[in-house]
Protein backbone atom coordinates (compact mmCIF):
# COMPACT_ATOMS: atom_id res chain seq x y z
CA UNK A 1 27.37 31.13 -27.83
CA UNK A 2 30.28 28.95 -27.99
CA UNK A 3 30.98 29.03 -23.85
CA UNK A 4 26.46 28.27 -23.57
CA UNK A 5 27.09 25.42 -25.95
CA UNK A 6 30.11 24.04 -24.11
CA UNK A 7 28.49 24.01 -20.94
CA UNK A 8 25.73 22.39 -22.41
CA UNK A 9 27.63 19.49 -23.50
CA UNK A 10 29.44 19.12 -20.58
CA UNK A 11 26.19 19.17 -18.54
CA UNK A 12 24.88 16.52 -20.86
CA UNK A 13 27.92 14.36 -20.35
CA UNK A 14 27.41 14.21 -16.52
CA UNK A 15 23.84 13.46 -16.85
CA UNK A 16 25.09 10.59 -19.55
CA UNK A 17 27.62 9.77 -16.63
CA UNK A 18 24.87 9.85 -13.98
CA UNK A 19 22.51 7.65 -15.75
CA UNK A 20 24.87 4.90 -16.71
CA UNK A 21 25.84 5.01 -12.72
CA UNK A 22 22.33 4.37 -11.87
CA UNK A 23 21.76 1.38 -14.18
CA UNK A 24 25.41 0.00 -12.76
CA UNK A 25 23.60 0.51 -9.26
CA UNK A 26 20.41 -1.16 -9.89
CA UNK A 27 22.04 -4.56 -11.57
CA UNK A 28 24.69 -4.53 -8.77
CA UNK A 29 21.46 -4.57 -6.26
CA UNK A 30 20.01 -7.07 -8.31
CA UNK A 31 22.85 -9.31 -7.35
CA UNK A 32 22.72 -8.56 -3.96
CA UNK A 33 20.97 -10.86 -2.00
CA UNK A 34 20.86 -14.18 0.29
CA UNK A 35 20.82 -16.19 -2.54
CA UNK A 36 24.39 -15.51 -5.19
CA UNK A 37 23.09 -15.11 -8.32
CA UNK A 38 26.06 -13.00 -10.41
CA UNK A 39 25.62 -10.32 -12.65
CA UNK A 40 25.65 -11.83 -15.78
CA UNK A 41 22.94 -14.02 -14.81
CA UNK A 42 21.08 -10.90 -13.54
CA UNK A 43 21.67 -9.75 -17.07
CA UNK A 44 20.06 -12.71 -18.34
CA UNK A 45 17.46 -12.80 -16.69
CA UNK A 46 16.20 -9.71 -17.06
CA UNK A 47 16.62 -9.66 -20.81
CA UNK A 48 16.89 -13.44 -22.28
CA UNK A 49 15.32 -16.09 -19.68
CA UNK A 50 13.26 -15.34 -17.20
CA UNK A 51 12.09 -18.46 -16.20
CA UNK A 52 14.66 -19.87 -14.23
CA UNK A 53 14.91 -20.13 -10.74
CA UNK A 54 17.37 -17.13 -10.91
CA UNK A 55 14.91 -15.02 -13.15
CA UNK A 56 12.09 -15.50 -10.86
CA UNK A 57 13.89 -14.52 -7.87
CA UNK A 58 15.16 -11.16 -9.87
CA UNK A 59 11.84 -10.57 -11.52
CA UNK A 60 9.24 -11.19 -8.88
CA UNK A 61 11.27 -10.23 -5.80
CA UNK A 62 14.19 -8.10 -6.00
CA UNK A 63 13.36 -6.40 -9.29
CA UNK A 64 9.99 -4.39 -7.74
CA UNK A 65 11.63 -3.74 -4.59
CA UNK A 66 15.07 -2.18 -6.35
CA UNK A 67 13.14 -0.26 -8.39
CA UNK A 68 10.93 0.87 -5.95
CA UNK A 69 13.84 1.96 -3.43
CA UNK A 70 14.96 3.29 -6.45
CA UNK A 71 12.41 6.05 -7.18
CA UNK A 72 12.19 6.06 -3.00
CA UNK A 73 15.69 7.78 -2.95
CA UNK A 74 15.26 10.17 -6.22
CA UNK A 75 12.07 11.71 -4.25
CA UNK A 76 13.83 12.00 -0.91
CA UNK A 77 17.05 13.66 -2.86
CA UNK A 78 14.73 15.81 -4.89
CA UNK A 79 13.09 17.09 -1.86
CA UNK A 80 16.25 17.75 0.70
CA UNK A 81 17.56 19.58 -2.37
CA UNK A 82 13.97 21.79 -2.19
CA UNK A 83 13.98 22.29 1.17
CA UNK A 84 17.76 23.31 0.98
CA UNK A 85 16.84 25.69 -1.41
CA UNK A 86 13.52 27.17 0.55
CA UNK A 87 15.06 27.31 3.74
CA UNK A 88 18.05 28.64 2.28
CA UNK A 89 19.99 26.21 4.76
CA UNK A 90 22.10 23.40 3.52
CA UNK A 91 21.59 21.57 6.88
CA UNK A 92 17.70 21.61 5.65
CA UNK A 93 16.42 17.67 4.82
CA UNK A 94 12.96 16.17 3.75
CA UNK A 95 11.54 15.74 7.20
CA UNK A 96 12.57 18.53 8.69
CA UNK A 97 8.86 20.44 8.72
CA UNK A 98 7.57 17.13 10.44
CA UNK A 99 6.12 15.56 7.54
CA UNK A 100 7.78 12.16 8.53
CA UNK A 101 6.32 12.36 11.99
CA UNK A 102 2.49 13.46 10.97
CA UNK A 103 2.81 10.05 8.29
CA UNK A 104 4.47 8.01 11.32
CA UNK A 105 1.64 8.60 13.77
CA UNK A 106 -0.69 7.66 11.17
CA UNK A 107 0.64 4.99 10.02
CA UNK A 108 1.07 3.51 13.95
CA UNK A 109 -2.46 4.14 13.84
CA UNK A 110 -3.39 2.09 11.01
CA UNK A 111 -1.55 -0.91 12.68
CA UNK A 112 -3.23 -0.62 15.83
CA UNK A 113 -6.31 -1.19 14.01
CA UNK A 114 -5.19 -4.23 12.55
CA UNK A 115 -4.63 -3.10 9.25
CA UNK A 116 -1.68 -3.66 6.68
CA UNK A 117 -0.73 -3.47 3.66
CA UNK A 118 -2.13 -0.41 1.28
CA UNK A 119 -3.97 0.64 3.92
CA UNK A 120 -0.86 1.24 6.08
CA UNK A 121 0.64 3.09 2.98
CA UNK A 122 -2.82 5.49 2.51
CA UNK A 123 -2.53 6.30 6.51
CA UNK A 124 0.82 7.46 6.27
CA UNK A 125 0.39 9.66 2.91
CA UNK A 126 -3.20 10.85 4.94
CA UNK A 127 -0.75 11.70 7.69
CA UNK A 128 2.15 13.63 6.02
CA UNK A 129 -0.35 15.50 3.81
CA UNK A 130 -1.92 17.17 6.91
CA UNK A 131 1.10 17.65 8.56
CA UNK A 132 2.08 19.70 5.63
CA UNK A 133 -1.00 21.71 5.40
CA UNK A 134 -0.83 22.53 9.39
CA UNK A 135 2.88 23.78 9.01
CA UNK A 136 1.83 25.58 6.51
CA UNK A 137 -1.33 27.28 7.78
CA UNK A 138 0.46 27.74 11.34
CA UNK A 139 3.71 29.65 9.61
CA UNK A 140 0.65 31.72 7.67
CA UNK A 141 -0.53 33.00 10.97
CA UNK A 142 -0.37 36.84 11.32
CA UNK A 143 0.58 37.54 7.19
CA UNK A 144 4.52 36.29 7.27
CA UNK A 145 5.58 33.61 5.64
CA UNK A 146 9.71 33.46 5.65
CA UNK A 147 12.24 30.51 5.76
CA UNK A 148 13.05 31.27 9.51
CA UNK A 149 8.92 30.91 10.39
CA UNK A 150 8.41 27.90 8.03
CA UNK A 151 11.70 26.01 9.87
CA UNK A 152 10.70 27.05 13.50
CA UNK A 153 7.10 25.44 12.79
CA UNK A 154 8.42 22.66 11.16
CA UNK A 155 10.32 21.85 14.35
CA UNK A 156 7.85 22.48 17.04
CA UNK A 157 5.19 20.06 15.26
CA UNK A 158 7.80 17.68 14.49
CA UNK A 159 8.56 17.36 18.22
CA UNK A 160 4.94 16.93 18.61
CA UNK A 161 4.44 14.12 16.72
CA UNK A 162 7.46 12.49 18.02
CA UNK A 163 5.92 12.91 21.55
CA UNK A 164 2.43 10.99 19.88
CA UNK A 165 4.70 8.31 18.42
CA UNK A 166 6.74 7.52 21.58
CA UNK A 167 3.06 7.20 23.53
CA UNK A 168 1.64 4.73 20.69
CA UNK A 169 5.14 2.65 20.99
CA UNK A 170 4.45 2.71 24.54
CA UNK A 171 0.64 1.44 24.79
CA UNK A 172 0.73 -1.05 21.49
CA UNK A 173 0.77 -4.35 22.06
CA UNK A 174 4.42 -6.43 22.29
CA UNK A 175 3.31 -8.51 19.21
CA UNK A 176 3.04 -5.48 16.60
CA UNK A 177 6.07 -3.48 18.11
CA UNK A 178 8.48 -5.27 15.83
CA UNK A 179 6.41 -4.42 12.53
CA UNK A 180 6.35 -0.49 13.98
CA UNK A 181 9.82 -0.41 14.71
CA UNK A 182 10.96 -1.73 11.59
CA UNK A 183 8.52 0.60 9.58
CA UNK A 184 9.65 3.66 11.36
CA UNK A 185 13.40 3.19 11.06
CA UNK A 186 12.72 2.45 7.12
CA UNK A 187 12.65 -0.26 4.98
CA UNK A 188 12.20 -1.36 1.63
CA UNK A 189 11.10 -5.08 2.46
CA UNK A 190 7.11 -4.14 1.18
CA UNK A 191 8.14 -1.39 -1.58
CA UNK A 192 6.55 -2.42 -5.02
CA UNK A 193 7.53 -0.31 -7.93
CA UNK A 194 4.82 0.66 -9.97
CA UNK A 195 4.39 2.46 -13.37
CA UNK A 196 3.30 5.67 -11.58
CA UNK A 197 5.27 6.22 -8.77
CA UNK A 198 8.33 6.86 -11.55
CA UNK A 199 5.87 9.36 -13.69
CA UNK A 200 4.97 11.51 -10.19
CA UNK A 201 8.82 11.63 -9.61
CA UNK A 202 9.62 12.52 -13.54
CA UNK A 203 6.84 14.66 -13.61
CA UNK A 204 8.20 16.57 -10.66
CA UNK A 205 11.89 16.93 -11.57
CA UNK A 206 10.20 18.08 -15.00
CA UNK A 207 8.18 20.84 -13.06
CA UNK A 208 11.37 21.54 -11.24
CA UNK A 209 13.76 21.86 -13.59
CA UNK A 210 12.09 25.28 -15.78
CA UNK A 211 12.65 26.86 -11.85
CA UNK A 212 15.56 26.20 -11.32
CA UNK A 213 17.14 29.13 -12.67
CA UNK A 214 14.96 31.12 -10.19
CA UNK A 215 16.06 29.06 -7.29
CA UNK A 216 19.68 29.83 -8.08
CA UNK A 217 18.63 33.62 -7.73
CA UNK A 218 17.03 32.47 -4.09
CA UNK A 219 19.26 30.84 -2.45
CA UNK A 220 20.78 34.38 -2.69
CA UNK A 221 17.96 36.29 -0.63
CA UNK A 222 14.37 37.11 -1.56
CA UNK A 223 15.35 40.88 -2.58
CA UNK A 224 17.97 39.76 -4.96
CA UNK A 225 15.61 37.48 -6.21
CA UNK A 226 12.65 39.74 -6.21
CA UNK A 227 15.08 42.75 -7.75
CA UNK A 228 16.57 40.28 -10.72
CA UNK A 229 12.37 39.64 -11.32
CA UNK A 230 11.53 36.53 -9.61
CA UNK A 231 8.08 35.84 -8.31
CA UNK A 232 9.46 35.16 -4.87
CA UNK A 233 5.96 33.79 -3.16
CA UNK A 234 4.48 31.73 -5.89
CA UNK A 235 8.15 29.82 -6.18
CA UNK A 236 8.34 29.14 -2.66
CA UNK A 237 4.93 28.10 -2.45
CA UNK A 238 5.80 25.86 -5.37
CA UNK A 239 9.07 24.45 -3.78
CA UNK A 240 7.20 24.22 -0.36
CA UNK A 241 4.09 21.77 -1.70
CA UNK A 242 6.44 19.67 -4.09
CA UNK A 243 9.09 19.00 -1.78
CA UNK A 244 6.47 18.12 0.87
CA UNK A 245 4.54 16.10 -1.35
CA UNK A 246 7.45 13.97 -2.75
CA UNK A 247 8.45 13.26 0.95
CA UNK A 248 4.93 12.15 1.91
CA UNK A 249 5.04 9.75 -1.23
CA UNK A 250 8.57 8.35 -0.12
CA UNK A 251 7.72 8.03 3.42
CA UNK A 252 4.16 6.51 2.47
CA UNK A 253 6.22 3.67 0.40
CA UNK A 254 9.05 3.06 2.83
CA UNK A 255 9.12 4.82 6.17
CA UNK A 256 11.79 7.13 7.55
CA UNK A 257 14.89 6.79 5.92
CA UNK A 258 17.42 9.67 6.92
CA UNK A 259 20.47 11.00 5.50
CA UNK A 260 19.79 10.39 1.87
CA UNK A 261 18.30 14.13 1.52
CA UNK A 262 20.53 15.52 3.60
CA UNK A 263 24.17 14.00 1.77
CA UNK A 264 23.10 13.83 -1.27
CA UNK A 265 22.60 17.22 -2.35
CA UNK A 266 25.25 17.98 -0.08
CA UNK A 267 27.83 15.84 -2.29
CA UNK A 268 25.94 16.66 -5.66
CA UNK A 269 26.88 20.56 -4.55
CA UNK A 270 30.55 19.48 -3.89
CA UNK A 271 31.51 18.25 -7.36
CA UNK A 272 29.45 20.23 -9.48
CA UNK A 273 28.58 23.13 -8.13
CA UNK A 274 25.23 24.72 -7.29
CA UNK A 275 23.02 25.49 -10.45
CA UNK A 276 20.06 23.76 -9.71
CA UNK A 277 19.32 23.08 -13.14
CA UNK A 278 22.12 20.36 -13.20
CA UNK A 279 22.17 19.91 -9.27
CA UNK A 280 18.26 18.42 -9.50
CA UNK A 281 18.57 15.56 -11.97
CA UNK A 282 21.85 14.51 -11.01
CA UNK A 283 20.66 14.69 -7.16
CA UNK A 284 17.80 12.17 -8.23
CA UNK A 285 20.27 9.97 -10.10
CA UNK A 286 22.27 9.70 -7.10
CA UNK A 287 20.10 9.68 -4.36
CA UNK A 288 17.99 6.42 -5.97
CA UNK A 289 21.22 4.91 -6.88
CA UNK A 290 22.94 5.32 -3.36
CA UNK A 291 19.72 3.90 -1.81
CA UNK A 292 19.08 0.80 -3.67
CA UNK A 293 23.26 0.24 -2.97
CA UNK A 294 22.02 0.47 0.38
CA UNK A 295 19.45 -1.59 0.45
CA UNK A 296 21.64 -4.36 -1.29
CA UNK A 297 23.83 -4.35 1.63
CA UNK A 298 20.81 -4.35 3.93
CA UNK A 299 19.63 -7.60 2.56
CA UNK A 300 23.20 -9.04 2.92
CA UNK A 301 25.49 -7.76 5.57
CA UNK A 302 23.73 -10.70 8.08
CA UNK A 303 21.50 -12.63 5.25
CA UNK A 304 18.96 -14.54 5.26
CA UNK A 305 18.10 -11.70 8.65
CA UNK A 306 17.39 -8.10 7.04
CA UNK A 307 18.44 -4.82 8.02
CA UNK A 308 15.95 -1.88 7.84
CA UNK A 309 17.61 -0.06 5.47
CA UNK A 310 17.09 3.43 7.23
CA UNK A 311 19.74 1.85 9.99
CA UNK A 312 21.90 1.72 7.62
CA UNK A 313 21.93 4.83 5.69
CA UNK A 314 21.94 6.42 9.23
CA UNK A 315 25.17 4.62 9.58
CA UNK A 316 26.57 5.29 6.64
CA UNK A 317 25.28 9.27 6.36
CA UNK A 318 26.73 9.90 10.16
CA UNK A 319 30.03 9.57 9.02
CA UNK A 320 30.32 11.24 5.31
CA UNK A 321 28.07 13.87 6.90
CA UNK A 322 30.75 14.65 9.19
CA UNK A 323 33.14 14.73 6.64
CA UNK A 324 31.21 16.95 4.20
CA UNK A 325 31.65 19.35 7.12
CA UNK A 326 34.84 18.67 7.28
CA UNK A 327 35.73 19.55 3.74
CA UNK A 328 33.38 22.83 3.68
CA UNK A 329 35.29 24.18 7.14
CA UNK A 330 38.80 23.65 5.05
CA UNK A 331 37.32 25.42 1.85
CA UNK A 332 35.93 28.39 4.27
CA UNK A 333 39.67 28.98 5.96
CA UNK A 334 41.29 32.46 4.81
């Protein structure tokens, strides 16, 4: 009892840790920006006077797009951390069953017609949501459903919706290539935070979190699982359709933005270890709190210009993706 309760504690310490790293992140993004505010004025602002100059610029424009990015990353970590688990691969990310792609060509779509906006946004969810359900009846076909089948389907109608968004790039029109290239390499520039995007990603990590214990047993092998009394089918049917959801909703807010599902579990797994039932929240925590960093230094780097913030997590994931590998290849020498 005493070793349960310990744990407990020190699980609720890193959590405490976790949290108070993710309000640090969001004020720092606050501050980041073309026009110097400081932190303590962020702090004022957002608590004492809002109706300065300074607490209109936090309030109406960099307060709904940090805390959008915010719940943007928790939903991509959430998922990569799913799909890890499902395709019992730690090289497994959000977009890897084409979900990205089927919101992507959608999304094109919807610009070609001259819409914006919302609409865009509905497209692309439209989009992922039926990619999901075609990987997912295809890797049905013939009665087997395993990790291998899911993956290899994943890929093969990924590549095909890359091939459909190279040929809308090519035939769109010069003046609305700029908007498509800047939505499809990710960015936060039209992300609003609203009430219920956080309760869908709460509400998930909720749902999440009384599984866990049976994803630990998975990540082992089905039998072990199965053997040790875990529904195997139902779980991965449960991992499949909420990882694949939360990526359509992050992709449907802000495009394709790589590496934060991959790394962030990734690290999360490093320093504390894989039980999922401490690995999940703290992989949210992280994952919003390294992407609204990110998007701070997106909005900077060359201010007033903006980065697409999916550049730069792409820049910044390339290399401490490389050396996560690195450290994992020391650990696994005899």
């Amino acid at each position: 009892m005493t070793r349960y309760a310990g744990r407990s504690l020190s699980w609720w310490l890193v959590i405490g840790m976790m949290l108070l790293v993710a309000a640090c992140s969001v004020l720092l993004a606050l501050d980041m920006g073309s026009m110097d505010i400081g932190v303590v004025r962020v702090f004022h602002a957002l608590f004492r006077d809002g109706h300065t100059l300074a607490g209109r610029v936090v309030h109406d424009l960099r307060l709904p797009r940090v805390l959008g990015g915010f719940v943007v990353g928790g939903m991509l970590a959430l998922a990569g951390a799913l799909m890890q688990v499902l395709l019992r691969n730690p090289l497994a990310e959000p977009y890897v069953l084409g979900v990205s792609g089927g919101a992507s060509v959608f999304a094109l779509l919807a610009m070609l017609a001259g819409l914006s906006g919302a609409w865009v946004n509905l497209a692309a969810f439209t989009g992922a949501f039926l990619s999901m359900l075609l990987v997912f009846v295809l890797s049905r076909l013939g009665g087997v459903w395993d990790p291998l089948r899911i993956l290899l389907t994943g890929v093969v109608v990924a590549a095909g919706w890359g091939a459909m968004i190279s040929l809308l790039l090519v035939v769109s029109p010069a003046g609305q290539l700029h908007g498509m290239l800047y939505w499809l390499m990710g960015d936060l520039g039209n992300t609003r935070y609203t009430s219920w995007q956080g309760v869908i990603l709460v509400a998930a990590l909720a749902a999440c979190l009384p599984a866990a214990r049976g994803m630990n047993l998975l990540v082992r092998g089905e039998l072990q699982a199965a053997a040790l009394g875990v529904s195997v089918l139902p779980l991965q049917y449960f991992i499949y359709f909420t990882a694949s959801l939360l990526t359509a909703m992050a992709v449907m807010q802000a495009g394709s933005i790589g590496f934060i599902g991959l790394i962030v579990p990734h690290i999360t797994r490093l320093l504390l270890g894989g039980d999922h039932r401490l690995l999940l929240p703290v992989s949210v925590l992280l994952g919003g709190s390294l992407l609204v960093i990110a998007d701070g230094l997106a909005r900077t780097l060359i201010a007033p210009q903006q980065l697409p913030v999916g550049v730069l997590t792409a820049m910044l994931g390339v290399p401490v993706f490389l050396l996560l590998l690195q450290t994992i290849a020391r650990e696994q020498k005899p």
